[in-house]
N, C-alpha and C. Protein backbone atom coordinates (compact mmCIF):
# COMPACT_ATOMS: atom_id res chain seq x y z
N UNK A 1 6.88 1.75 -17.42
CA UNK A 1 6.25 1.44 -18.70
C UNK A 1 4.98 0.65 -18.43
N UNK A 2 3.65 1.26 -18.67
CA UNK A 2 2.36 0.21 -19.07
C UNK A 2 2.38 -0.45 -19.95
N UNK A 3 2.79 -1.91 -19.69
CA UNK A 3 2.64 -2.69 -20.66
C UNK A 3 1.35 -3.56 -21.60
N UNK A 4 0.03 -3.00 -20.40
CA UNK A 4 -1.15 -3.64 -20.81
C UNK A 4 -2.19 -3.05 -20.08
N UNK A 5 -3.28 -3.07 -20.38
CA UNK A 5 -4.62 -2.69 -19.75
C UNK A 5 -5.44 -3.56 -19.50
N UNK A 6 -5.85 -4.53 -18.12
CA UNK A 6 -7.04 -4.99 -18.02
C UNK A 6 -8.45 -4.86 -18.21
N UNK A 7 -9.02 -4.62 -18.83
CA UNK A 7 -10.73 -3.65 -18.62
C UNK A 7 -12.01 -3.85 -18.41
N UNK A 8 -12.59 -3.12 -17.82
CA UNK A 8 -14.03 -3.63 -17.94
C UNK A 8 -14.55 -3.31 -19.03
N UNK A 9 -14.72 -4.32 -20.25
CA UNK A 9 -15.21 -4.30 -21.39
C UNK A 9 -16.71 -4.39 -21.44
N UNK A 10 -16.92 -5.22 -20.11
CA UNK A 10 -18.54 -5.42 -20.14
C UNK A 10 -19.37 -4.16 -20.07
N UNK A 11 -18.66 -2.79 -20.27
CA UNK A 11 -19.09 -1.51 -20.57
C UNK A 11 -19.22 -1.41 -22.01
N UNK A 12 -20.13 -0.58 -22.23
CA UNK A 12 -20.55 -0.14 -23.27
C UNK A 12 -19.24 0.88 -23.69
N UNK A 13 -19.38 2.18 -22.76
CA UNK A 13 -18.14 2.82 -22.60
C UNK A 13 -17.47 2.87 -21.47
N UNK A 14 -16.26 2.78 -21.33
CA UNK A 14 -15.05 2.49 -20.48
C UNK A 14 -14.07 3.94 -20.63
N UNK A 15 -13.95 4.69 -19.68
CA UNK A 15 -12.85 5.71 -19.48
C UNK A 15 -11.78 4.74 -19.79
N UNK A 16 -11.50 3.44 -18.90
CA UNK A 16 -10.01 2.86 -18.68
C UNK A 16 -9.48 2.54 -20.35
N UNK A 17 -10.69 1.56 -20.97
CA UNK A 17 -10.50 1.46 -22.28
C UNK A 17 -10.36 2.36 -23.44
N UNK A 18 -10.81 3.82 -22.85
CA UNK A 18 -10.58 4.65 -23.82
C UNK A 18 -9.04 5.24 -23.74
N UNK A 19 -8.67 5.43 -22.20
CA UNK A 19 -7.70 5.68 -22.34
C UNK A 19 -6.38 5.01 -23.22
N UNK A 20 -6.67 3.69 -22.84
CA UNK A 20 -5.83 3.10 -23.18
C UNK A 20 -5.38 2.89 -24.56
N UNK A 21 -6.52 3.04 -25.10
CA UNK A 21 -7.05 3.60 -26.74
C UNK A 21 -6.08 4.35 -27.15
N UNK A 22 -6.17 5.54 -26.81
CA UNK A 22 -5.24 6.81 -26.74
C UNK A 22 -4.31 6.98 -26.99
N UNK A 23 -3.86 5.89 -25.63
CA UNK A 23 -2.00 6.04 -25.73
C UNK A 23 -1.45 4.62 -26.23
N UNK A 24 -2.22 3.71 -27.33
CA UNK A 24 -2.00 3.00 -27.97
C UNK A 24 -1.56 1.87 -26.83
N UNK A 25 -2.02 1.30 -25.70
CA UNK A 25 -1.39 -0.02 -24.60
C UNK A 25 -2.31 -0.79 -24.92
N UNK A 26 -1.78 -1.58 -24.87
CA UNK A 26 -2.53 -3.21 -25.42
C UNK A 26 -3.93 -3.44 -24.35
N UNK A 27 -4.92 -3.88 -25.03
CA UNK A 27 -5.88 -4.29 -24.37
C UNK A 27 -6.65 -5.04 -24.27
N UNK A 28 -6.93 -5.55 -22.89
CA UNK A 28 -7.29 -6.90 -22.18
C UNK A 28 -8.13 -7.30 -22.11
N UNK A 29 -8.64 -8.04 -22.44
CA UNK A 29 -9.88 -8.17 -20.89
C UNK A 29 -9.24 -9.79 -20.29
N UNK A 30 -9.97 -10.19 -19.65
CA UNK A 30 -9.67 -11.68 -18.06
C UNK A 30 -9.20 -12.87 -19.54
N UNK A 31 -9.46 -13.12 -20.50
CA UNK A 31 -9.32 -14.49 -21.36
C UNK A 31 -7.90 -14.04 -21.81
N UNK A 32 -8.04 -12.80 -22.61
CA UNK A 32 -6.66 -12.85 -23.20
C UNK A 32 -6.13 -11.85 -22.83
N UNK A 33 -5.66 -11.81 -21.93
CA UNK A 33 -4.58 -11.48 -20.86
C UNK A 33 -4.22 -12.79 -20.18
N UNK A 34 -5.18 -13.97 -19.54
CA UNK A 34 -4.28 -15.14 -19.09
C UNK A 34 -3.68 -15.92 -20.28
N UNK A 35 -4.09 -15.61 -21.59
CA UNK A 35 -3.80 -16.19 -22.69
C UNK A 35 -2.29 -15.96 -22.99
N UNK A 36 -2.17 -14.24 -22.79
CA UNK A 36 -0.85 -13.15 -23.12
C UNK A 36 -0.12 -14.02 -22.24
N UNK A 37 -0.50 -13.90 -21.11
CA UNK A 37 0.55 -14.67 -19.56
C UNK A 37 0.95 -16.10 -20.58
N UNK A 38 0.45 -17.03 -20.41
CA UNK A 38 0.52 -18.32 -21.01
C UNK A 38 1.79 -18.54 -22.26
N UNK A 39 1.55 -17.55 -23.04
CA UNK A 39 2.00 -17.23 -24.18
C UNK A 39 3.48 -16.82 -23.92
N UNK A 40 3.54 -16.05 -23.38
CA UNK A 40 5.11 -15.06 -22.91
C UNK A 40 4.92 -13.77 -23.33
N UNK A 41 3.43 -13.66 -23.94
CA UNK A 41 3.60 -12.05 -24.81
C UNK A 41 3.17 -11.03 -23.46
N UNK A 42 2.81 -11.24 -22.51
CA UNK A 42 2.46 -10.39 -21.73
C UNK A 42 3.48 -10.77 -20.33
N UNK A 43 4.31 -9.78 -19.80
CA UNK A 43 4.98 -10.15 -18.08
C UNK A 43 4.70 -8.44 -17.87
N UNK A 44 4.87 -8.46 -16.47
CA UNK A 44 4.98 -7.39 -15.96
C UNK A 44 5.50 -7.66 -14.43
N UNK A 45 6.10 -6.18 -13.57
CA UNK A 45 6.61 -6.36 -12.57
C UNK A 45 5.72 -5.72 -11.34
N UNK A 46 4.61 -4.97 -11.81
CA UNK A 46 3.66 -4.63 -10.44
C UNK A 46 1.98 -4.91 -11.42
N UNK A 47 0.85 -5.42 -10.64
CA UNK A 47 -0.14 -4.89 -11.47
C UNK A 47 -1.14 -3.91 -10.46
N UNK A 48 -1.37 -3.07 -11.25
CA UNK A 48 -2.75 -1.67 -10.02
C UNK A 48 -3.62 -2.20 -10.87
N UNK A 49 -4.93 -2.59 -9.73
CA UNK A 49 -6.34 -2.61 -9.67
C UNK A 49 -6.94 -1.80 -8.71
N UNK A 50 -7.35 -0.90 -10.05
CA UNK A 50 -8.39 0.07 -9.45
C UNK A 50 -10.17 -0.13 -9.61
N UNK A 51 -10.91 -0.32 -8.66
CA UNK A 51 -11.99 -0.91 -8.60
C UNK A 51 -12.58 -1.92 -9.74
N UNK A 52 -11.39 -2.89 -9.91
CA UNK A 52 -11.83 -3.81 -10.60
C UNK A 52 -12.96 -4.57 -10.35
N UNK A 53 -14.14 -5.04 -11.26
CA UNK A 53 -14.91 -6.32 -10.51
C UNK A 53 -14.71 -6.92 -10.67
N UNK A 54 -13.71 -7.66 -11.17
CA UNK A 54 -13.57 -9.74 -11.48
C UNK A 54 -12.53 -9.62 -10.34
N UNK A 55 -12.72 -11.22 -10.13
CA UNK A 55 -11.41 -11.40 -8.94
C UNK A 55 -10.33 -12.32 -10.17
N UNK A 56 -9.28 -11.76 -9.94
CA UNK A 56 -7.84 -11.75 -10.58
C UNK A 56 -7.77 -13.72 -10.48
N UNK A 57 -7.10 -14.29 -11.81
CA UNK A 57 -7.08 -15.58 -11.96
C UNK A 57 -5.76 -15.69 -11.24
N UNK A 58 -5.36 -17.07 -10.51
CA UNK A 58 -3.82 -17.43 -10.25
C UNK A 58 -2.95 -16.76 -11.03
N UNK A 59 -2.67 -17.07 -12.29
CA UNK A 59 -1.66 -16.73 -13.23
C UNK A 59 -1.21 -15.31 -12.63
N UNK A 60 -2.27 -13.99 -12.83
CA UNK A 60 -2.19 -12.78 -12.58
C UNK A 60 -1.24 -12.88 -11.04
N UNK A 61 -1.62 -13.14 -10.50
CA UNK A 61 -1.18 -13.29 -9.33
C UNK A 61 0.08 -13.89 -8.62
N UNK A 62 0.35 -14.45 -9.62
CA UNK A 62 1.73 -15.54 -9.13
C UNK A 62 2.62 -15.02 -9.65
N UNK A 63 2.51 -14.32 -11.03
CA UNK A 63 3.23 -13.59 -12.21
C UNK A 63 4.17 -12.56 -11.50
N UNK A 64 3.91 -11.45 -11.28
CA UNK A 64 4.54 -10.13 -11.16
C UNK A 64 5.70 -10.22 -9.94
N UNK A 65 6.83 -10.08 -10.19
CA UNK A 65 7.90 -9.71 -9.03
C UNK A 65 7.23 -8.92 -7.96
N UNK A 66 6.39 -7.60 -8.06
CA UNK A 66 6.12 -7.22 -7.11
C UNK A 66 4.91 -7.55 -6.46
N UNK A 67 4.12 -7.47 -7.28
CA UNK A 67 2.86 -8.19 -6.60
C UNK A 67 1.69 -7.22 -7.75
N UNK A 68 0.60 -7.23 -7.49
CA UNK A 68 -0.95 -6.86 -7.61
C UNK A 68 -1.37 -5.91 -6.45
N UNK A 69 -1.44 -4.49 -6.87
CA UNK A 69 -2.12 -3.59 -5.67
C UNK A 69 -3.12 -3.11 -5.74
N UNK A 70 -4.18 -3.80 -4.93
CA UNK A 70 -5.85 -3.23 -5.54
C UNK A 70 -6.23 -2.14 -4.73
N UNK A 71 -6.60 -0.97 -5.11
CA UNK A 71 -7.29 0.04 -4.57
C UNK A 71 -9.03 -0.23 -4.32
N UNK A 72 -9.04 -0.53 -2.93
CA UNK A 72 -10.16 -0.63 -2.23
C UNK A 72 -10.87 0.24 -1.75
N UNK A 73 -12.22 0.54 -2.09
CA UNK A 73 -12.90 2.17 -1.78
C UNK A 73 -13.93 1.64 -0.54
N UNK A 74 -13.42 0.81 0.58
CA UNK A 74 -14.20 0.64 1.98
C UNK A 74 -12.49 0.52 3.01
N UNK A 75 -12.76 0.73 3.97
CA UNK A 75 -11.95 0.44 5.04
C UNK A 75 -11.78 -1.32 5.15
N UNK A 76 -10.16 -1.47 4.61
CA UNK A 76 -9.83 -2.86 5.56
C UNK A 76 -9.28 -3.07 6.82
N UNK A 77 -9.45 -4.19 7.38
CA UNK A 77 -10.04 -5.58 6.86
C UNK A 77 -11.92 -5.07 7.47
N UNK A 78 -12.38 -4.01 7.74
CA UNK A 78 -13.50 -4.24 7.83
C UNK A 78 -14.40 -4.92 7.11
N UNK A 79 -14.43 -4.10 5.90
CA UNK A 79 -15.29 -4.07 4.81
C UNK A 79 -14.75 -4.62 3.56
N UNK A 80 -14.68 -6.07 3.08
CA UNK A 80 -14.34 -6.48 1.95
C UNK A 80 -15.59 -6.46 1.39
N UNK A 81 -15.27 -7.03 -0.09
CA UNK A 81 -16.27 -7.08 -1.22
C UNK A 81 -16.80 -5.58 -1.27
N UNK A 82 -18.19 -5.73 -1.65
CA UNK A 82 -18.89 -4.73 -2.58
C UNK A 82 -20.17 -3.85 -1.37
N UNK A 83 -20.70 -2.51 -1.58
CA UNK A 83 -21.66 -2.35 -0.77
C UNK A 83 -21.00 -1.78 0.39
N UNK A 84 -20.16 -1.25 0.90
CA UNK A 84 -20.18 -0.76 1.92
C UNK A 84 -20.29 0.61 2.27
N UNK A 85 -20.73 1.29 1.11
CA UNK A 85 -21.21 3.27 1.21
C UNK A 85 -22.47 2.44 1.72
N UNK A 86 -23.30 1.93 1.76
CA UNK A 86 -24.46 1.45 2.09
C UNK A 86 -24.81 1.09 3.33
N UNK A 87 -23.58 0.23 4.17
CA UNK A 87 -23.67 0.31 5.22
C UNK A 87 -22.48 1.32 6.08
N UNK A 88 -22.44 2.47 5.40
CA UNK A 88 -21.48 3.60 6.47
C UNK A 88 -22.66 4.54 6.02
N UNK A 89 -23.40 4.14 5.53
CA UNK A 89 -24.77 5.39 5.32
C UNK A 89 -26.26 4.96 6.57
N UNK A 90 -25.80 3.48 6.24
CA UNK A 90 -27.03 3.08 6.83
C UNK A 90 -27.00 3.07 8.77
N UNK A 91 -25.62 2.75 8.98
CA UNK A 91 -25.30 2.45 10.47
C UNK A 91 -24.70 4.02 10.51
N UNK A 92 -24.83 5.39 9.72
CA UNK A 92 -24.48 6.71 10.56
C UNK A 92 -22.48 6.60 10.57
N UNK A 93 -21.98 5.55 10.31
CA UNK A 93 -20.76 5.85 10.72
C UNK A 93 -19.96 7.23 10.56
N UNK A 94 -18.99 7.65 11.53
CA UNK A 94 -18.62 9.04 11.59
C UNK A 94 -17.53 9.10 10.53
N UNK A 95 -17.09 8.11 10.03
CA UNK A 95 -16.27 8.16 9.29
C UNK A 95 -15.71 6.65 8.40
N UNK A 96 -14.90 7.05 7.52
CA UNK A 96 -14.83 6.26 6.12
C UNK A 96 -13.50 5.83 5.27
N UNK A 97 -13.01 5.00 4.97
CA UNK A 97 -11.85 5.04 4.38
C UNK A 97 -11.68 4.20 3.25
N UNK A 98 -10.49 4.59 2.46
CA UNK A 98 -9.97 3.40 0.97
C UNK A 98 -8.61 3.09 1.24
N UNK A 99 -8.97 1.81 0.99
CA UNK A 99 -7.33 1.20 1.21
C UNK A 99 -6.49 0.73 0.14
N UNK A 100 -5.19 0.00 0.31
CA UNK A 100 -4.55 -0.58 -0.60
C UNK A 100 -4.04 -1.80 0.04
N UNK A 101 -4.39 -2.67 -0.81
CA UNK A 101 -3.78 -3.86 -0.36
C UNK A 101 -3.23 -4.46 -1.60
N UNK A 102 -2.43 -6.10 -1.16
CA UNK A 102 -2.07 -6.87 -1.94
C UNK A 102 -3.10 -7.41 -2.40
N UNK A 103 -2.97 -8.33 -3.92
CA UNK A 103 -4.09 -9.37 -4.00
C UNK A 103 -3.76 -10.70 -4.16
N UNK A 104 -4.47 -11.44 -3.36
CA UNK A 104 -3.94 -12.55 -2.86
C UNK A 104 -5.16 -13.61 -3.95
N UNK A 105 -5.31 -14.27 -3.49
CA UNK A 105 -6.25 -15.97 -4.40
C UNK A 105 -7.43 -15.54 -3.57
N UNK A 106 -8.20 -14.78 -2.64
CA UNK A 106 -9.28 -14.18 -2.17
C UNK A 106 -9.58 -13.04 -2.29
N UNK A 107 -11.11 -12.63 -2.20
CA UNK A 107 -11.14 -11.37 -2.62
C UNK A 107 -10.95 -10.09 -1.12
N UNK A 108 -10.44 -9.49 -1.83
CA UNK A 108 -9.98 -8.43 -0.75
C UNK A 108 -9.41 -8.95 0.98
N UNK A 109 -8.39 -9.66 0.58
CA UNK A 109 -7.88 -10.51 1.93
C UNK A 109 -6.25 -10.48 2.02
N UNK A 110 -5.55 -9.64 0.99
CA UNK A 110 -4.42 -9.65 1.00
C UNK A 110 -3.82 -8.53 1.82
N UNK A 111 -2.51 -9.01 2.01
CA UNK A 111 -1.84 -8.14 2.85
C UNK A 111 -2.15 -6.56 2.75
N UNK A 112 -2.51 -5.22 3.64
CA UNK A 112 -3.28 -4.49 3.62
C UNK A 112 -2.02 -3.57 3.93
N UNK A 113 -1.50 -2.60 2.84
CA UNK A 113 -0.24 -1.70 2.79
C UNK A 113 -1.05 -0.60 3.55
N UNK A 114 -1.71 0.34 3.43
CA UNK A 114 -2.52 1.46 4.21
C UNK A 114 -3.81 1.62 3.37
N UNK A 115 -4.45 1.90 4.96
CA UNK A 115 -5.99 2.57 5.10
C UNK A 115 -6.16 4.18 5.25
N UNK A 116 -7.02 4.85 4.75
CA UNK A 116 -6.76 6.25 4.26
C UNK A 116 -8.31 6.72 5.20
N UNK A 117 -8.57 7.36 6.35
CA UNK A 117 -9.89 7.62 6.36
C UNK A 117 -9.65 8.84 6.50
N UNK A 118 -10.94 9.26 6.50
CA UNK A 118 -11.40 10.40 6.40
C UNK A 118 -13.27 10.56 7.14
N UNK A 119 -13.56 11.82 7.24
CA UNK A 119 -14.40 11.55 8.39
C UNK A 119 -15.96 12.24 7.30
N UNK A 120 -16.68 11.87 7.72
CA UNK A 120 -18.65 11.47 7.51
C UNK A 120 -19.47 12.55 7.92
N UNK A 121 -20.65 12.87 7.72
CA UNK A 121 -21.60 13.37 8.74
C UNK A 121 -22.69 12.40 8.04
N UNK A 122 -23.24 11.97 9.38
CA UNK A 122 -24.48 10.90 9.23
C UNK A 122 -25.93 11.69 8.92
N UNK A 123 -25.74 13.33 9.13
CA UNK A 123 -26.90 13.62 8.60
C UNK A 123 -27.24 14.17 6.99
N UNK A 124 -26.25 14.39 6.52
CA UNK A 124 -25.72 15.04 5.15
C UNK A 124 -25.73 13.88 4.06
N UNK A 125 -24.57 12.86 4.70
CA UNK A 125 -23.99 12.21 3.51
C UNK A 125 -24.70 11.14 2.80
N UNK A 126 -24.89 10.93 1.68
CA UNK A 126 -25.69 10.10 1.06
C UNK A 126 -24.65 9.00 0.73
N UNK A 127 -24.87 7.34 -0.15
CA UNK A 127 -24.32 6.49 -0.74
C UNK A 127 -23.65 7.27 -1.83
N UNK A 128 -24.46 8.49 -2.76
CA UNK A 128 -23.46 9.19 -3.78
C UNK A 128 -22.52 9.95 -3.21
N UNK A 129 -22.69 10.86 -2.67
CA UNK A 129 -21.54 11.64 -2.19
C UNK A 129 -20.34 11.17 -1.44
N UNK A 130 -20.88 9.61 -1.06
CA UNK A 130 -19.92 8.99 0.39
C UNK A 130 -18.68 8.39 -1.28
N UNK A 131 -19.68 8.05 -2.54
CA UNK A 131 -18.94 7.52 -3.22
C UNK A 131 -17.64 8.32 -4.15
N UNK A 132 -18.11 9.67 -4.23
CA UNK A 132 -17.56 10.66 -4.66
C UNK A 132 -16.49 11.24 -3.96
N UNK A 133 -16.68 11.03 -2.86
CA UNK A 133 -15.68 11.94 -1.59
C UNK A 133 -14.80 10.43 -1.59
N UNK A 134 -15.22 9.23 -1.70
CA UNK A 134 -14.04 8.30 -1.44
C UNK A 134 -13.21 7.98 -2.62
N UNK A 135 -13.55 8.19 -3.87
CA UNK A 135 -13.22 8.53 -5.12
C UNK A 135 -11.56 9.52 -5.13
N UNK A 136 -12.15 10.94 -4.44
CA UNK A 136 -10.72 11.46 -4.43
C UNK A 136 -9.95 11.22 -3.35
N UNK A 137 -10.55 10.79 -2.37
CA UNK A 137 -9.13 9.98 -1.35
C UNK A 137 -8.54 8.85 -2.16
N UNK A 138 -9.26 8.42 -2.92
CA UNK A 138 -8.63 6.61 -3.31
C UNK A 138 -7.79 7.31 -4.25
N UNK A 139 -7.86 8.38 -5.33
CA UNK A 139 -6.73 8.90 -6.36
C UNK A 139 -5.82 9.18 -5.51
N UNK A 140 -5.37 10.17 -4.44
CA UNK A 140 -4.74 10.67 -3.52
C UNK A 140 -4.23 9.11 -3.14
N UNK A 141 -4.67 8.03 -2.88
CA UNK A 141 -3.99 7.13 -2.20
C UNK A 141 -3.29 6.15 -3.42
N UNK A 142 -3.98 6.27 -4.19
CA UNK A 142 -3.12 5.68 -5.51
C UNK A 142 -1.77 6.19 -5.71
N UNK A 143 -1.80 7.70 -5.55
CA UNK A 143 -0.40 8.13 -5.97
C UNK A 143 0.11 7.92 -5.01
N UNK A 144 -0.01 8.20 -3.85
CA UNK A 144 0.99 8.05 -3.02
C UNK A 144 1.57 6.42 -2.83
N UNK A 145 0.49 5.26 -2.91
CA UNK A 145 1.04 3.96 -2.77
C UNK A 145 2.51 3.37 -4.01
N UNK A 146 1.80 3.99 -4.97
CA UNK A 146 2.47 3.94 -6.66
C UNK A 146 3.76 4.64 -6.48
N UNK A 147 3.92 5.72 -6.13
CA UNK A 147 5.16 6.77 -6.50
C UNK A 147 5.74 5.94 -4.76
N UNK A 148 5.55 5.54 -4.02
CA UNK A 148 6.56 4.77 -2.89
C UNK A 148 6.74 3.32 -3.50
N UNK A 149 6.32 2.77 -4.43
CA UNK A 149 6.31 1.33 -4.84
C UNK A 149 7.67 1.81 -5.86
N UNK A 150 7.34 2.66 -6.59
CA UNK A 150 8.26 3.15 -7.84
C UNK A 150 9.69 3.70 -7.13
N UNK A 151 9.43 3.70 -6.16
CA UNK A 151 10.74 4.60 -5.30
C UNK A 151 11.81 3.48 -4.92
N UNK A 152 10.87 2.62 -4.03
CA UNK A 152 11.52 1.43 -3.05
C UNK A 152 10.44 0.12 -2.93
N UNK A 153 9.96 -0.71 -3.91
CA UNK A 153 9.30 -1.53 -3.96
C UNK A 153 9.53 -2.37 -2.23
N UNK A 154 10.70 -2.48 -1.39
CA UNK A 154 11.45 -3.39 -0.20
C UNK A 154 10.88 -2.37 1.04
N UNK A 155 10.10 -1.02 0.84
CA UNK A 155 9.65 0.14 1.79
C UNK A 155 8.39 -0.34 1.77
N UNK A 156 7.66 -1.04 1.40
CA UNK A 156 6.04 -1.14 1.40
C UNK A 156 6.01 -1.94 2.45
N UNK A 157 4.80 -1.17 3.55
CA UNK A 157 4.85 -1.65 4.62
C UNK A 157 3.42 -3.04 3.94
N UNK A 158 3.50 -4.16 5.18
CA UNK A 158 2.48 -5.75 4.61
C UNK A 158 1.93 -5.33 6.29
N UNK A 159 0.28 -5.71 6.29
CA UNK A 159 -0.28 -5.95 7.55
C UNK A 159 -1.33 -6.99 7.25
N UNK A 160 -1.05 -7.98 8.31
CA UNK A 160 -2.03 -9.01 8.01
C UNK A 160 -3.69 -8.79 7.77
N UNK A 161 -4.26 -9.33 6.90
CA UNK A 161 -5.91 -8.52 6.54
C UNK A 161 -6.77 -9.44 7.17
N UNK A 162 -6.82 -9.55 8.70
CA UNK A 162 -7.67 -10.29 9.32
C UNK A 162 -8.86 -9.66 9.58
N UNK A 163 -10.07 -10.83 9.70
CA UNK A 163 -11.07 -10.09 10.50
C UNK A 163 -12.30 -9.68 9.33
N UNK A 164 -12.83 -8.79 10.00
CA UNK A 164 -14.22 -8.14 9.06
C UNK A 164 -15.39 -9.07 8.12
N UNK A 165 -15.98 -8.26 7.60
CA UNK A 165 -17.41 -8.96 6.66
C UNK A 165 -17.12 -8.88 5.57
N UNK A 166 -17.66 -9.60 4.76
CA UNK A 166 -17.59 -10.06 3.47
C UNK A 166 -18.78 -9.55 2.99
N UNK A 167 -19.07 -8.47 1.97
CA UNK A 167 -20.35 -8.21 1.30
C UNK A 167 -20.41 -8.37 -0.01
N UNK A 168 -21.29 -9.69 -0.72
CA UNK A 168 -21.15 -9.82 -1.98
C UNK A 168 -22.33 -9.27 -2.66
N UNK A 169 -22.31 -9.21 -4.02
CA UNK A 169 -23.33 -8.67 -4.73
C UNK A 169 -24.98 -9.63 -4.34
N UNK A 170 -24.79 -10.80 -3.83
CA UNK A 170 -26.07 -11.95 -3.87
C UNK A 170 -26.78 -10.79 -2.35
């Protein structure tokens, strides 16, 4: 059961928000959703973040029996934060991946369930296409992380998310 929708409202238009529209699920944005938490009107037992941009408040985080699983469209622990079709375009890399991890009180530093790559050509691929081609690996890796969480939440493999660069929007 979806019990709620986080969203990026700071859109004009929002697929996530429309959907959610749709099938009538309550909707969020970062104030009142920690408000819902606070309140008791909002619990839940897993939350999926899919290329969210805010980083998730404590509450979100401490809340859920199972945890917070953010779908990451760079390879971890290489590449946290934002910007990295930019540098797998710019340094030629032969290849590319989206991961899933936990979310922890840092951004993109939580325990790292699997990395999904898939391989590049440095003379072809642009920042759009690198973003498009990692787009349908990250759906492909959504289901598969989701439908093993839904199966056996105690089967999800944890790997420590050491290491790598941090690329922020500044």
């Amino acid at each position: 059961e979806v019990v709620g929708v986080l969203s990026d409202t700071h859109l004009q238009h929002s697929i996530t928000s429309d959907v959610a529209r749709n099938y009538r699920i309550p909707l969020f944005d970062s104030e009142s959703a920690i408000q819902a938490l606070r309140n008791e009107r909002l619990s839940f037992d897993l939350g999926l973040s899919v290329l969210y941009w805010k980083k998730l408040k404590c509450e979100f985080i401490s809340m859920p029996k199972i945890g917070i699983i953010n779908f990451h469209p760079a390879p971890l622990p290489d590449f946290k934060g934002v910007g990295g079709y930019n540098l797998a375009t710019l340094h030629g890399l032969p290849k590319w991946a989206v991961s899933a991890h936990f979310v922890d009180e840092n951004i993109d530093t939580g325990d790292i369930i699997k990395v999904k790559y898939f391989p590049i050509d440095f003379y072809t691929e642009t920042v759009v296409t690198l973003e498009k081609k990692s787009q349908k690996v990250l759906k492909d890796l959504f289901m598969e992380i989701v439908n093993a969480v839904l199966d056996d939440p105690a089967s999800i493999n944890r790997v420590q998310n050491k290491g790598g660069i941090y690329l922020s929007r500044k």
